[in-house]
C-alpha atoms as a PDB file:
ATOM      1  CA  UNK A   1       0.000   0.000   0.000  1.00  0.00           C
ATOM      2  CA  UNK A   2       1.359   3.323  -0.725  1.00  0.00           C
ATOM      3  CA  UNK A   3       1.926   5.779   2.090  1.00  0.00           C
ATOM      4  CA  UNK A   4       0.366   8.832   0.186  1.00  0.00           C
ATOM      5  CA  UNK A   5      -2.423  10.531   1.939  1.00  0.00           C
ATOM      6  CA  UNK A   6      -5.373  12.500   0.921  1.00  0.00           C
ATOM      7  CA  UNK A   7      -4.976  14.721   3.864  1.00  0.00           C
ATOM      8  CA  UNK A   8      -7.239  17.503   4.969  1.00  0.00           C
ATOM      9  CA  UNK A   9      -5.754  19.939   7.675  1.00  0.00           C
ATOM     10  CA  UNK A  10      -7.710  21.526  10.528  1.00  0.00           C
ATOM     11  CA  UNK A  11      -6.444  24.278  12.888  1.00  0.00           C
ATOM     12  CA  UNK A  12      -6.171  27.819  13.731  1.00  0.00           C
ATOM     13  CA  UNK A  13      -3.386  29.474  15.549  1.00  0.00           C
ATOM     14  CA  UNK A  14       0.542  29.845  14.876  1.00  0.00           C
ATOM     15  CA  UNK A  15       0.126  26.675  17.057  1.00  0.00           C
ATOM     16  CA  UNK A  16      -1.424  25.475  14.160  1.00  0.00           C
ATOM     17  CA  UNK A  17       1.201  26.500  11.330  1.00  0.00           C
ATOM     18  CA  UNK A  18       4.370  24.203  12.246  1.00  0.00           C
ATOM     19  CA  UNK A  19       2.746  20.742  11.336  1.00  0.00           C
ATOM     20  CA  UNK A  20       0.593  22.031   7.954  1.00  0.00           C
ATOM     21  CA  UNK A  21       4.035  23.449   6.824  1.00  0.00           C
ATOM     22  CA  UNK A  22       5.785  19.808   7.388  1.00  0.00           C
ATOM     23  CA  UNK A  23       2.570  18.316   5.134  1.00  0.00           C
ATOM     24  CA  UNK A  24       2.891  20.673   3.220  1.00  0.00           C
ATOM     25  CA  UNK A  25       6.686  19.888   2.399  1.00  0.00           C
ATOM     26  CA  UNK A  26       6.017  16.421   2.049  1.00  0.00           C
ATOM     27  CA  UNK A  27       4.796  13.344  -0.535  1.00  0.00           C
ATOM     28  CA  UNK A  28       1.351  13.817   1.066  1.00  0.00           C
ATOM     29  CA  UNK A  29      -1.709  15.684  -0.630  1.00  0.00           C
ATOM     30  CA  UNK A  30      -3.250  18.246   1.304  1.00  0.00           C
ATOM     31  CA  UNK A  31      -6.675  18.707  -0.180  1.00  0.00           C
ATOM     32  CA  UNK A  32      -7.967  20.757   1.198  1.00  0.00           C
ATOM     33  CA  UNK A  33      -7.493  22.820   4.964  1.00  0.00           C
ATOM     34  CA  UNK A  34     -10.460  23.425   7.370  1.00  0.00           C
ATOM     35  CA  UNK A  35     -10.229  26.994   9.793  1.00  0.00           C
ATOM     36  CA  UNK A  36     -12.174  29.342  12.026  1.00  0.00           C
ATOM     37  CA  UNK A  37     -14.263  32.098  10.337  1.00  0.00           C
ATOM     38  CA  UNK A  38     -12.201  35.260  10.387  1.00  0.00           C
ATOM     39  CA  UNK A  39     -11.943  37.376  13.346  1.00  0.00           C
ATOM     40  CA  UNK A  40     -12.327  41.080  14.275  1.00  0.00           C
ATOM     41  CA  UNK A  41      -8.671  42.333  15.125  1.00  0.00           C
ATOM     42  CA  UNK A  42      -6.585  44.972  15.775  1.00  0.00           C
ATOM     43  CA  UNK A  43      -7.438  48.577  16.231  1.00  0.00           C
ATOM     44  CA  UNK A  44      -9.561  48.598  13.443  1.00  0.00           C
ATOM     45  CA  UNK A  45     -11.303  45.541  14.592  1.00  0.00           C
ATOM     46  CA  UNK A  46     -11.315  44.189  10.559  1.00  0.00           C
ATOM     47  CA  UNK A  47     -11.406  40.733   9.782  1.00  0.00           C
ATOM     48  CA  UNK A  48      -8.457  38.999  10.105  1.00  0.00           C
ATOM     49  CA  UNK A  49      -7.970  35.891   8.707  1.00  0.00           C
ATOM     50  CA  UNK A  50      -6.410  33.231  11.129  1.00  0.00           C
ATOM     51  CA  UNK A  51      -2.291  32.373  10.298  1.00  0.00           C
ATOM     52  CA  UNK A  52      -3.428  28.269   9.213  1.00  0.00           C
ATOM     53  CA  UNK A  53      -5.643  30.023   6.680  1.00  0.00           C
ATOM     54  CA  UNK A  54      -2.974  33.050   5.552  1.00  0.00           C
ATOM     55  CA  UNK A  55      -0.545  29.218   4.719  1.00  0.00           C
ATOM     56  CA  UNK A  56      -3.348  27.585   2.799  1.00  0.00           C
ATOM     57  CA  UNK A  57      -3.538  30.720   0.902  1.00  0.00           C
ATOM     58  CA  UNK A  58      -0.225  30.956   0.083  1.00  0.00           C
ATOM     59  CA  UNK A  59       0.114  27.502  -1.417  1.00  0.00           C
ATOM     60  CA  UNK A  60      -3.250  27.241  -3.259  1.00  0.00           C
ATOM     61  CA  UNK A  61      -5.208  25.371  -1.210  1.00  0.00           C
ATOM     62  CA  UNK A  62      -8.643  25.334  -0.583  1.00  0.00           C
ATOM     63  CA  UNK A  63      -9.949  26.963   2.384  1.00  0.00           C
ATOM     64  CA  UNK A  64     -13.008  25.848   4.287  1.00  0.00           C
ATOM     65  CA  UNK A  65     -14.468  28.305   7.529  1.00  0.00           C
ATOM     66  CA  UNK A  66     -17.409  26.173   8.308  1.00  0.00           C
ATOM     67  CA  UNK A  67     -19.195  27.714  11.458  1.00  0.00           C
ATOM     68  CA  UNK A  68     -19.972  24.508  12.740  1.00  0.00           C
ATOM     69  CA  UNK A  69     -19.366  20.567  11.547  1.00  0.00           C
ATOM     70  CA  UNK A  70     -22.664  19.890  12.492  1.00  0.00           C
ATOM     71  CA  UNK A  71     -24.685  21.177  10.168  1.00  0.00           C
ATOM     72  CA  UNK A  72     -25.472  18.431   7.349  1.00  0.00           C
ATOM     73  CA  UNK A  73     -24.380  20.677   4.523  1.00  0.00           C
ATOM     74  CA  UNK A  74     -21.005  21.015   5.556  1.00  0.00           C
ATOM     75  CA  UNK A  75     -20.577  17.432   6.572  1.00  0.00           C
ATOM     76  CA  UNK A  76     -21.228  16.405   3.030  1.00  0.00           C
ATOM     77  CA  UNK A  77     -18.977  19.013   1.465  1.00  0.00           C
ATOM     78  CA  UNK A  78     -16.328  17.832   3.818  1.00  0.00           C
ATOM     79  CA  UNK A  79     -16.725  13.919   3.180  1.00  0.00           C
ATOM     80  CA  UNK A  80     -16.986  14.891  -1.063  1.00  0.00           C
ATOM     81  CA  UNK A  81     -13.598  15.641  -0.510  1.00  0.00           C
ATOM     82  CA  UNK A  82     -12.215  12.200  -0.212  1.00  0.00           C
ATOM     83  CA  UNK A  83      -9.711  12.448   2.277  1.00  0.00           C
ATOM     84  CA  UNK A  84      -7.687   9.232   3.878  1.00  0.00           C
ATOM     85  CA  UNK A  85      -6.970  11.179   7.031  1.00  0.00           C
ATOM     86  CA  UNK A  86      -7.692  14.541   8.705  1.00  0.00           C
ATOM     87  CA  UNK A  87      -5.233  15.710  10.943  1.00  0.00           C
ATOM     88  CA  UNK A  88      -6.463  18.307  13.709  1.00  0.00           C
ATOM     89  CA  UNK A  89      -4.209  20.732  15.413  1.00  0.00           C
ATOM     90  CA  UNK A  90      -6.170  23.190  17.456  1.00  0.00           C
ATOM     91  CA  UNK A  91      -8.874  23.780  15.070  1.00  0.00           C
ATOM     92  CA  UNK A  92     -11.220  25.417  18.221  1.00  0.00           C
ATOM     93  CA  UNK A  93     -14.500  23.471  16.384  1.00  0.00           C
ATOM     94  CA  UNK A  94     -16.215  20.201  17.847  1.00  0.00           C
ATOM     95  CA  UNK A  95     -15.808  17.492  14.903  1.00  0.00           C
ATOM     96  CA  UNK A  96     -19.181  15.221  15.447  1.00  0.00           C
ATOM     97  CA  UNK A  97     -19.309  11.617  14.516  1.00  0.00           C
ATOM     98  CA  UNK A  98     -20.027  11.785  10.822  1.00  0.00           C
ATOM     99  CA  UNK A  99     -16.567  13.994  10.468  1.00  0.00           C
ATOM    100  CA  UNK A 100     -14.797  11.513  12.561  1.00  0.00           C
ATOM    101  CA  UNK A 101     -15.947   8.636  10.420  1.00  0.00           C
ATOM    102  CA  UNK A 102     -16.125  10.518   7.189  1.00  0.00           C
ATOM    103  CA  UNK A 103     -12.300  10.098   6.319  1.00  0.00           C
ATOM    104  CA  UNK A 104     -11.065   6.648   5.760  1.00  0.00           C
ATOM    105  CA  UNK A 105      -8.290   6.417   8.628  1.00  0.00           C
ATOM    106  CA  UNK A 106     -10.888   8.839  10.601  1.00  0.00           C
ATOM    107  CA  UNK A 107      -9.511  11.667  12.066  1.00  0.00           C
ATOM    108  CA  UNK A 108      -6.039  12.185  14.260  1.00  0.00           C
ATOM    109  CA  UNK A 109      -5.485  15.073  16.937  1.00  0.00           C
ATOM    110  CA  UNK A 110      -1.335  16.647  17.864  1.00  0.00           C
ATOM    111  CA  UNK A 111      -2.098  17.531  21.714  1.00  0.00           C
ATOM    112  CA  UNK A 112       0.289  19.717  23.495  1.00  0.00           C
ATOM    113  CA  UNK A 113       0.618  17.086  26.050  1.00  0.00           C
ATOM    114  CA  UNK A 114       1.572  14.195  27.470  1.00  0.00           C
ATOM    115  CA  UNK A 115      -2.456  12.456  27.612  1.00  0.00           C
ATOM    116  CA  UNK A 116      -3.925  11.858  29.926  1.00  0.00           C
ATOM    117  CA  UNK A 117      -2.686  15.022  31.569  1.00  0.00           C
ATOM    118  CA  UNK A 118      -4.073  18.075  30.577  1.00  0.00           C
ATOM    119  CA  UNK A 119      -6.591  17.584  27.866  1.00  0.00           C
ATOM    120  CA  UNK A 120      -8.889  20.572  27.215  1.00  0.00           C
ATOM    121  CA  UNK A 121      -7.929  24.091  26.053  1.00  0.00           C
ATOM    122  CA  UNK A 122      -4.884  25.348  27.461  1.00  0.00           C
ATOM    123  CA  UNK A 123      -2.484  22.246  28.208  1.00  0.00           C
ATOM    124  CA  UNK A 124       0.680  24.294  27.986  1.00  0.00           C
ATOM    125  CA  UNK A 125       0.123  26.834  30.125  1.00  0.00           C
ATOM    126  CA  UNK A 126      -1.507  24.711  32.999  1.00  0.00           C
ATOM    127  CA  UNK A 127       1.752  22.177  32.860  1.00  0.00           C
ATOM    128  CA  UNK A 128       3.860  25.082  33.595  1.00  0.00           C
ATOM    129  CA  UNK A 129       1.488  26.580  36.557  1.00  0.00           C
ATOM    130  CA  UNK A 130       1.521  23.156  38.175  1.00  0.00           C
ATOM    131  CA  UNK A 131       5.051  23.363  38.325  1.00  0.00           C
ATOM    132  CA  UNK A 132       5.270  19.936  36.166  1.00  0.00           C
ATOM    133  CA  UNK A 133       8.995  19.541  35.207  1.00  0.00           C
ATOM    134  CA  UNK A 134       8.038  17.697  31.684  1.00  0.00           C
ATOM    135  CA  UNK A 135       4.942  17.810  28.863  1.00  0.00           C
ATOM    136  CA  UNK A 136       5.112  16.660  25.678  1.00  0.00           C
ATOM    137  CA  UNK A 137       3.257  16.017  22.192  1.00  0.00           C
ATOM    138  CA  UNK A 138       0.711  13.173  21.894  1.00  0.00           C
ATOM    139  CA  UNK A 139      -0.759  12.464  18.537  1.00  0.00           C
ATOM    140  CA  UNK A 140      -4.470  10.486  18.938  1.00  0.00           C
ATOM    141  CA  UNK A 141      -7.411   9.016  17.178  1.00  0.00           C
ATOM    142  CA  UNK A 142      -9.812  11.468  17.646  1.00  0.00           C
ATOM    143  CA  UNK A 143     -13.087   9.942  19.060  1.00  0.00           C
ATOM    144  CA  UNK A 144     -16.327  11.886  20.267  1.00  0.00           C
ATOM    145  CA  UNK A 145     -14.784  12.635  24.103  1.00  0.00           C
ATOM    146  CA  UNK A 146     -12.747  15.731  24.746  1.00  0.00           C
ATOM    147  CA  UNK A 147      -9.057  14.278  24.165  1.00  0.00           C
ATOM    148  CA  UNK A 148     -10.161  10.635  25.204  1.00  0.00           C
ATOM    149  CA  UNK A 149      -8.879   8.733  21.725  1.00  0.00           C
ATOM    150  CA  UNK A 150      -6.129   6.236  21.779  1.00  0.00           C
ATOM    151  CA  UNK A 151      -2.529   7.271  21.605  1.00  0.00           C
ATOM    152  CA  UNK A 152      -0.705   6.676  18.165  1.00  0.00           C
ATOM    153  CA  UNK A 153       2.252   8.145  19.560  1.00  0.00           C
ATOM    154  CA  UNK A 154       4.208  10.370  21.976  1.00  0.00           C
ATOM    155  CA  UNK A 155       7.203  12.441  22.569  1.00  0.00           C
ATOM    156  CA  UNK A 156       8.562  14.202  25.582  1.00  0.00           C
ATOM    157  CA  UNK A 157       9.902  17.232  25.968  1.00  0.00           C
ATOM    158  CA  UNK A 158      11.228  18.982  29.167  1.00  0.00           C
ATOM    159  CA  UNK A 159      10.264  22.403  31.111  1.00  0.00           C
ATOM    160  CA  UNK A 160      12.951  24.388  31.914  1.00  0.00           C
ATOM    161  CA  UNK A 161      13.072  26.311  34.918  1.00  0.00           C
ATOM    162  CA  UNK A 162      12.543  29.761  32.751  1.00  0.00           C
ATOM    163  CA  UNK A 163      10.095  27.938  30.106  1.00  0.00           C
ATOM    164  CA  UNK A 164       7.088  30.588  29.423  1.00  0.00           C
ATOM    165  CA  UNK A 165       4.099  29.801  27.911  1.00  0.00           C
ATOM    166  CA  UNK A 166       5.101  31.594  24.766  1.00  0.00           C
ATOM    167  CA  UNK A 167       8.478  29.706  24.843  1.00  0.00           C
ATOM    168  CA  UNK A 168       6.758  26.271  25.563  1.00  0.00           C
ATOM    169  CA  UNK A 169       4.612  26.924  22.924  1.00  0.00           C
ATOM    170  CA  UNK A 170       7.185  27.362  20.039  1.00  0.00           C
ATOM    171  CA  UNK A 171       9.107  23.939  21.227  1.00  0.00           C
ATOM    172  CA  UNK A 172       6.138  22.410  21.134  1.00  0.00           C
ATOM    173  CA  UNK A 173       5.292  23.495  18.124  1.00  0.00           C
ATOM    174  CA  UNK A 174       8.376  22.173  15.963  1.00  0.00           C
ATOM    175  CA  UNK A 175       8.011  19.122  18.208  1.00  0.00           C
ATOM    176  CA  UNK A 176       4.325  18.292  17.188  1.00  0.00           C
ATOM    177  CA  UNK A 177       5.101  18.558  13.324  1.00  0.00           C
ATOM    178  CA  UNK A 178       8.066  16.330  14.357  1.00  0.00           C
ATOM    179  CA  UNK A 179       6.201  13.531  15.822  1.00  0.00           C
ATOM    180  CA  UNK A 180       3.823  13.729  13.326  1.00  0.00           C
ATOM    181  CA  UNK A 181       5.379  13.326  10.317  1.00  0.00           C
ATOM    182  CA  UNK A 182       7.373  10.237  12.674  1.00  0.00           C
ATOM    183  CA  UNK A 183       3.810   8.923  12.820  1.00  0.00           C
ATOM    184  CA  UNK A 184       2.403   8.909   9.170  1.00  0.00           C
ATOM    185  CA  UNK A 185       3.933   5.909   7.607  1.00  0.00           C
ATOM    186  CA  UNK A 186       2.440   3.175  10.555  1.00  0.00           C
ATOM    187  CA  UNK A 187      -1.033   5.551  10.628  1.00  0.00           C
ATOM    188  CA  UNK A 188      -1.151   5.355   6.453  1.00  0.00           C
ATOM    189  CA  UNK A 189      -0.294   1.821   6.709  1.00  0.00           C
ATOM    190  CA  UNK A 190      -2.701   0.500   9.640  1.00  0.00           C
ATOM    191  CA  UNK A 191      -0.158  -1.236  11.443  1.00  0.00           C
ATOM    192  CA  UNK A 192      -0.549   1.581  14.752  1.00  0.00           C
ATOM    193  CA  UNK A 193      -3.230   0.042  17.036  1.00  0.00           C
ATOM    194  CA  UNK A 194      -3.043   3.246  19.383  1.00  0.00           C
ATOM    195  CA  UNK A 195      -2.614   2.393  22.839  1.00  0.00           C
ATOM    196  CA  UNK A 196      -5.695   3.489  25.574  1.00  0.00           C
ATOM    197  CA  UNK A 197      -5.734   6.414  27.599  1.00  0.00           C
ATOM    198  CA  UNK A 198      -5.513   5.764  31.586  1.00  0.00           C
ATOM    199  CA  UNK A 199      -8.734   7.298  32.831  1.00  0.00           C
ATOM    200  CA  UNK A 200      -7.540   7.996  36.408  1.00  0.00           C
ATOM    201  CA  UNK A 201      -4.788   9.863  35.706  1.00  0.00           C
ATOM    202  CA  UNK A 202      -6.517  11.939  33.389  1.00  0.00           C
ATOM    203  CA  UNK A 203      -7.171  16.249  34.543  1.00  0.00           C
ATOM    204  CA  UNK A 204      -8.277  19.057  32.416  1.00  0.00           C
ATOM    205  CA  UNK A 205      -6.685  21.878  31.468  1.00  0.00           C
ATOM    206  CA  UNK A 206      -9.170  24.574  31.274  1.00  0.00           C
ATOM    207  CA  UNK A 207      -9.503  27.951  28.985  1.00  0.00           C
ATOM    208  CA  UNK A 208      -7.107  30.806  30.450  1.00  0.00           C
ATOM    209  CA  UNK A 209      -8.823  33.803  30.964  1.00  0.00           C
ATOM    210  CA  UNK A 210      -7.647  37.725  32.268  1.00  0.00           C
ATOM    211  CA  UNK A 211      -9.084  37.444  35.304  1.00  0.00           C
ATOM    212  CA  UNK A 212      -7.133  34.666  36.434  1.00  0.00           C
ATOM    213  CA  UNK A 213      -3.735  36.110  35.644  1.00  0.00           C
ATOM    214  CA  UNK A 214      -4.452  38.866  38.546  1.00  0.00           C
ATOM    215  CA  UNK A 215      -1.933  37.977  41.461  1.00  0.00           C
ATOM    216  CA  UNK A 216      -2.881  36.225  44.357  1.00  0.00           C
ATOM    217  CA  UNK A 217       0.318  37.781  46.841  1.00  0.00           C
ATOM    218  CA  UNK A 218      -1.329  35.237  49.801  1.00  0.00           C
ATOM    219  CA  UNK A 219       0.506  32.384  47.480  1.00  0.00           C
ATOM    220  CA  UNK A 220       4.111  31.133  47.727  1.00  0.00           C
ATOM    221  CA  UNK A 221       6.946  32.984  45.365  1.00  0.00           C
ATOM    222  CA  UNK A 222       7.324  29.960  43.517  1.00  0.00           C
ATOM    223  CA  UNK A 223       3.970  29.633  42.497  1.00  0.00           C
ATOM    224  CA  UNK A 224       3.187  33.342  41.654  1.00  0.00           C
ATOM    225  CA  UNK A 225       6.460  32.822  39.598  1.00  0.00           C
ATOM    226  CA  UNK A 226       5.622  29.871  37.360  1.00  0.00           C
ATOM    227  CA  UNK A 227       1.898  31.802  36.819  1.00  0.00           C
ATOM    228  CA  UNK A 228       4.054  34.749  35.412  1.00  0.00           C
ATOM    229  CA  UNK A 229       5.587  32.260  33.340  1.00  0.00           C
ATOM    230  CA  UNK A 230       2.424  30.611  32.555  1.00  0.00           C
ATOM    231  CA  UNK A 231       0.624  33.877  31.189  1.00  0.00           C
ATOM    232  CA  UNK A 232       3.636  35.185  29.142  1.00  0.00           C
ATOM    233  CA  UNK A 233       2.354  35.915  26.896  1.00  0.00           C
ATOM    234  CA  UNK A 234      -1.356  36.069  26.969  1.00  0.00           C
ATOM    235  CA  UNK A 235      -3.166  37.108  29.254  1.00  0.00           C
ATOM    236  CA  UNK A 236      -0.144  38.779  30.971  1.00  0.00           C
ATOM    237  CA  UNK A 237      -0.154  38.344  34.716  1.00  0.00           C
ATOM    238  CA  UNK A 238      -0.903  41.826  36.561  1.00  0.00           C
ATOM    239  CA  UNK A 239      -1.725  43.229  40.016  1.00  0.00           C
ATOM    240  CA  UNK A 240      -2.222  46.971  40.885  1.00  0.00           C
ATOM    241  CA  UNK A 241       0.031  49.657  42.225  1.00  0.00           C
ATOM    242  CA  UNK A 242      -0.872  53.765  43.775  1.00  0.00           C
ATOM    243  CA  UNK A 243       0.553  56.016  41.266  1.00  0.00           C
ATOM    244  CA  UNK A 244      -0.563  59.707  41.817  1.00  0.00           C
ATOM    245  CA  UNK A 245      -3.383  58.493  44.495  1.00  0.00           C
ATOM    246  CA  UNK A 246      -4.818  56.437  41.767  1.00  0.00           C
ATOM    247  CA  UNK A 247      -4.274  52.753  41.271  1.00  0.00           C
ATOM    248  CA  UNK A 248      -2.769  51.410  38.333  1.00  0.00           C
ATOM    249  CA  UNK A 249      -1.784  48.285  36.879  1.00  0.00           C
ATOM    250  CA  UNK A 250       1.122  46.405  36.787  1.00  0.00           C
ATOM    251  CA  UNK A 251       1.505  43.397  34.353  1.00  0.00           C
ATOM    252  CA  UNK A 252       4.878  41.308  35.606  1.00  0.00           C
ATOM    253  CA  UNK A 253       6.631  39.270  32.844  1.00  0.00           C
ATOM    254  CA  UNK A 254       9.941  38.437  34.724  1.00  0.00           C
ATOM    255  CA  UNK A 255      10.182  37.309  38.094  1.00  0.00           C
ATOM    256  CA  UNK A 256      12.847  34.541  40.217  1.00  0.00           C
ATOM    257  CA  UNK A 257      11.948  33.344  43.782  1.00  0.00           C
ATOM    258  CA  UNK A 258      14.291  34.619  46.364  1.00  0.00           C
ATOM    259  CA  UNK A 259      14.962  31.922  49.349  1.00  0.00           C
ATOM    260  CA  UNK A 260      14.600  34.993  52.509  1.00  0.00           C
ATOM    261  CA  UNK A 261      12.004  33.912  55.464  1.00  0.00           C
ATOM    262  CA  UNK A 262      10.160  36.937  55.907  1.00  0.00           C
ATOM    263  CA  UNK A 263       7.884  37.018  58.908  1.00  0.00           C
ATOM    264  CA  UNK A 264       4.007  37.218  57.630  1.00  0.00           C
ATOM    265  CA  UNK A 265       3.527  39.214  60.915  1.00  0.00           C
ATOM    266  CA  UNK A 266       5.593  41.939  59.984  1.00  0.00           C
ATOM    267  CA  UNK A 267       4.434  42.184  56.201  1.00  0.00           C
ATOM    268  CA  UNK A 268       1.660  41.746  54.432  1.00  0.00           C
ATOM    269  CA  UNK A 269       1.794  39.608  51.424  1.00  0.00           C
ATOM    270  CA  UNK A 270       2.251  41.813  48.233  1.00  0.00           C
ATOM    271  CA  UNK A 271       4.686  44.288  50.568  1.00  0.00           C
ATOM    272  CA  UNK A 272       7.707  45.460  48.740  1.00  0.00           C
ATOM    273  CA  UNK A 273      10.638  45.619  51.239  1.00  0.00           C
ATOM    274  CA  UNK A 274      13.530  46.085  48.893  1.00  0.00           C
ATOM    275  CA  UNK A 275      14.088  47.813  45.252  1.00  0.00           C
ATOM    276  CA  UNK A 276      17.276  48.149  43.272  1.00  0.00           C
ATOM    277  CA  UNK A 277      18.430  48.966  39.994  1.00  0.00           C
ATOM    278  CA  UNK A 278      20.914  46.196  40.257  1.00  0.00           C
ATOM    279  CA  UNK A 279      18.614  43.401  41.166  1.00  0.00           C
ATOM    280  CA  UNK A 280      14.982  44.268  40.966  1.00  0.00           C
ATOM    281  CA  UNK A 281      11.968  44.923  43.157  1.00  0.00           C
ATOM    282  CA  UNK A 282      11.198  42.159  46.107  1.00  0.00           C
ATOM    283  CA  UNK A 283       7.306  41.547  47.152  1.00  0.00           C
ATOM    284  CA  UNK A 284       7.025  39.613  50.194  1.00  0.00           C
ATOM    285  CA  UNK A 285       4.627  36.790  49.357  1.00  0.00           C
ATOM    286  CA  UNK A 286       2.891  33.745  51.463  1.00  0.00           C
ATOM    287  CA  UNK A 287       6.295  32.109  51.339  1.00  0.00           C
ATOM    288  CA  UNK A 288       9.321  33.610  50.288  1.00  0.00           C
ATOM    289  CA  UNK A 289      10.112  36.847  48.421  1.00  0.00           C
ATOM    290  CA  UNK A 290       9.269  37.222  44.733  1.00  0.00           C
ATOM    291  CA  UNK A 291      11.718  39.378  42.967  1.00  0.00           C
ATOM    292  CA  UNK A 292      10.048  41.226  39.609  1.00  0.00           C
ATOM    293  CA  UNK A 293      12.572  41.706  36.916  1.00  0.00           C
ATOM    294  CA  UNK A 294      10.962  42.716  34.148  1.00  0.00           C
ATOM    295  CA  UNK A 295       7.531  44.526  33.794  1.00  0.00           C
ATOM    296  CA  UNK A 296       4.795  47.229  32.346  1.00  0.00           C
ATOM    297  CA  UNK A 297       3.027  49.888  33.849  1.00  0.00           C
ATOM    298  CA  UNK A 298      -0.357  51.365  32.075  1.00  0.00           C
ATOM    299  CA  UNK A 299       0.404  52.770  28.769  1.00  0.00           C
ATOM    300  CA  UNK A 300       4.013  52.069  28.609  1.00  0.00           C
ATOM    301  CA  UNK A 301       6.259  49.366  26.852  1.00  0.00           C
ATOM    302  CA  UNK A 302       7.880  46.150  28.950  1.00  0.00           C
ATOM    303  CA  UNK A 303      10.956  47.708  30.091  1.00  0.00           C
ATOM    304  CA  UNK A 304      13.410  45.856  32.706  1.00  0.00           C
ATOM    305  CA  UNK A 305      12.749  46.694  36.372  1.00  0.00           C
ATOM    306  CA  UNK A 306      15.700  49.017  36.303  1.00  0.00           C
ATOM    307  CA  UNK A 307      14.577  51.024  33.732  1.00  0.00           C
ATOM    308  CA  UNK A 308      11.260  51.014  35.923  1.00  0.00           C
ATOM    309  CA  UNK A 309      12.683  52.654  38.889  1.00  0.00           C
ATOM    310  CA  UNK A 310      14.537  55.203  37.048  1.00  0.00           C
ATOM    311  CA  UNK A 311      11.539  57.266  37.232  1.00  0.00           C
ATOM    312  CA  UNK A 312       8.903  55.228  39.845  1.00  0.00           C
ATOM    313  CA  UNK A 313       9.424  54.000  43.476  1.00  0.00           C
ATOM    314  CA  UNK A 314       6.800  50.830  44.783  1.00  0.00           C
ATOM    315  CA  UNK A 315       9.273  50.408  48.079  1.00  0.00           C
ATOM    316  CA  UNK A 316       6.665  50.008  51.327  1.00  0.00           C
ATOM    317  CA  UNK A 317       3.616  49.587  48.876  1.00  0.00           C
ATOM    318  CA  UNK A 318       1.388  46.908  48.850  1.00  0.00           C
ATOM    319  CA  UNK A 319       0.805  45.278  45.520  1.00  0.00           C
ATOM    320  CA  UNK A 320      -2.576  44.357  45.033  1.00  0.00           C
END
């Protein structure tokens, strides 16, 4: 049997981009590539068309923005085409069973992580806020549970102690097209019987959202650290400051833990005790001292927490 595919591509984001670019590049056909509707952006709030789309584009394939898969319409138009395999990579639309069954392999997902752990929405960022020291890329048979299919394969790849979300991301990224393209030949071939998820050791990753990137100070340094990690760098983690008798707010994209003992009866968690141009500003937290190196007040640019103090002093405030 020949390993060629008829391959149709779903996804959205520069997530997205990596793995259609290795398809793209390779013996296999990509008919055709499936993508949100576009989006209001930017100042102008015009339609935007998502960065999976802006490749298809580019290369002359056809483009499909269905609204939803469940409509019978768009079902048919999608099984017309023919395909041997749909590959999914954070295509943000629920495929129902007659998509799953409509292409001859059915239909495979790249998940940022290492399944069972962290299915859902945001598997990347919630690896790195539970302090977990390794994720990874899991390619599965999609079925009709959220991230439930059988594993076709997996690859680790380790968190490093100043991993963002943003950085994360990109590694994964490369790494998902990677194991992917590893993949193909035993998928196109049948010989990859997928190997079943371990239910109890499954936990969801949910959707980040703003309001959840506001500092909790109550917390220890190292966890407000790896959730400044976490949301670099969307939604930006942030707390609020007194500038000119007004508060403002702060979003923090650098920060380390400092091992000092600081006694919670003498400060109040989100206290700054210490500032320097040298080093940065220290916040006394639930445990430990968190020491912010890089960050943005209201209506500036990120700018180092030297460049910060030049003109602003938070010593014997209390973040919020």
């Amino acid at each position: 049997m020949s390993n060629h595919l008829r391959i149709i591509y779903a996804g959205t984001p520069d997530f997205s981009v990596a793995a259609l670019e290795a398809l793209i590049a390779s013996s296999h056909d990509v008919v055709a590539v499936y993508t949100q509707p576009d989006r209001p952006a930017g100042r102008g709030r015009g339609l935007h068309a998502s960065p999976v789309k802006e490749k298809a584009l580019q290369q002359d394939i056809p483009v499909y923005q269905p609204d939803s898969l469940k409509d019978e319409q768009a079902q048919e138009t999608l099984k017309a085409l023919n395909a041997d395999l749909m590959v999914v990579t954070a295509y943000g639309l629920l495929l129902p069973a007659a998509v799953l069954g409509a292409p001859r392999l059915g239909c495979i997902n790249i998940h940022a992580s290492l399944l069972p752990r962290w299915r859902g929405a945001a598997p990347i960022q919630r690896a790195i806020l539970a302090g977990d020291n390794k994720t990874g890329i899991t390619i599965m048979q999609m079925d009709e549970g959220l991230d439930t299919g059988d594993m076709l394969a997996v690859a680790e790849c380790d968190i490093a102690d100043d991993d963002t979300g943003t950085s994360l991301h990109d590694k994964l990224m490369l790494l998902g097209a990677e194991t992917l393209m590893a993949a193909l030949p035993a998928i196109a071939e049948q010989t990859n019987d997928g190997v079943e998820q371990d239910e109890t050791a499954a936990c969801y990753a949910a959707k980040l959202n703003k309001a959840e990137a506001k500092i909790d100070w109550s917390l220890s340094a190292a966890e407000i650290q790896r959730a400044i990690r976490a949301y670099n760098s969307w939604p930006v983690a942030y707390c609020s400051y007194v500038k000119n008798n007004k508060p403002s707010n702060l979003r923090l994209w650098q920060a380390e833990v400092v091992p000092q003992d600081v006694s919670a009866s003498e400060f109040v968690p989100g206290t700054v005790i210490a500032e320097s141009a040298s080093a940065g500003i220290d916040v006394v937290t639930g445990e430990q001292v968190l020491r912010i190196t890089q960050l943005q007040a209201e209506g500036k640019r990120k700018m180092s927490a030297a460049d910060f103090l030049n003109a602003n002093s938070l010593l014997g405030q209390s973040l919020r």
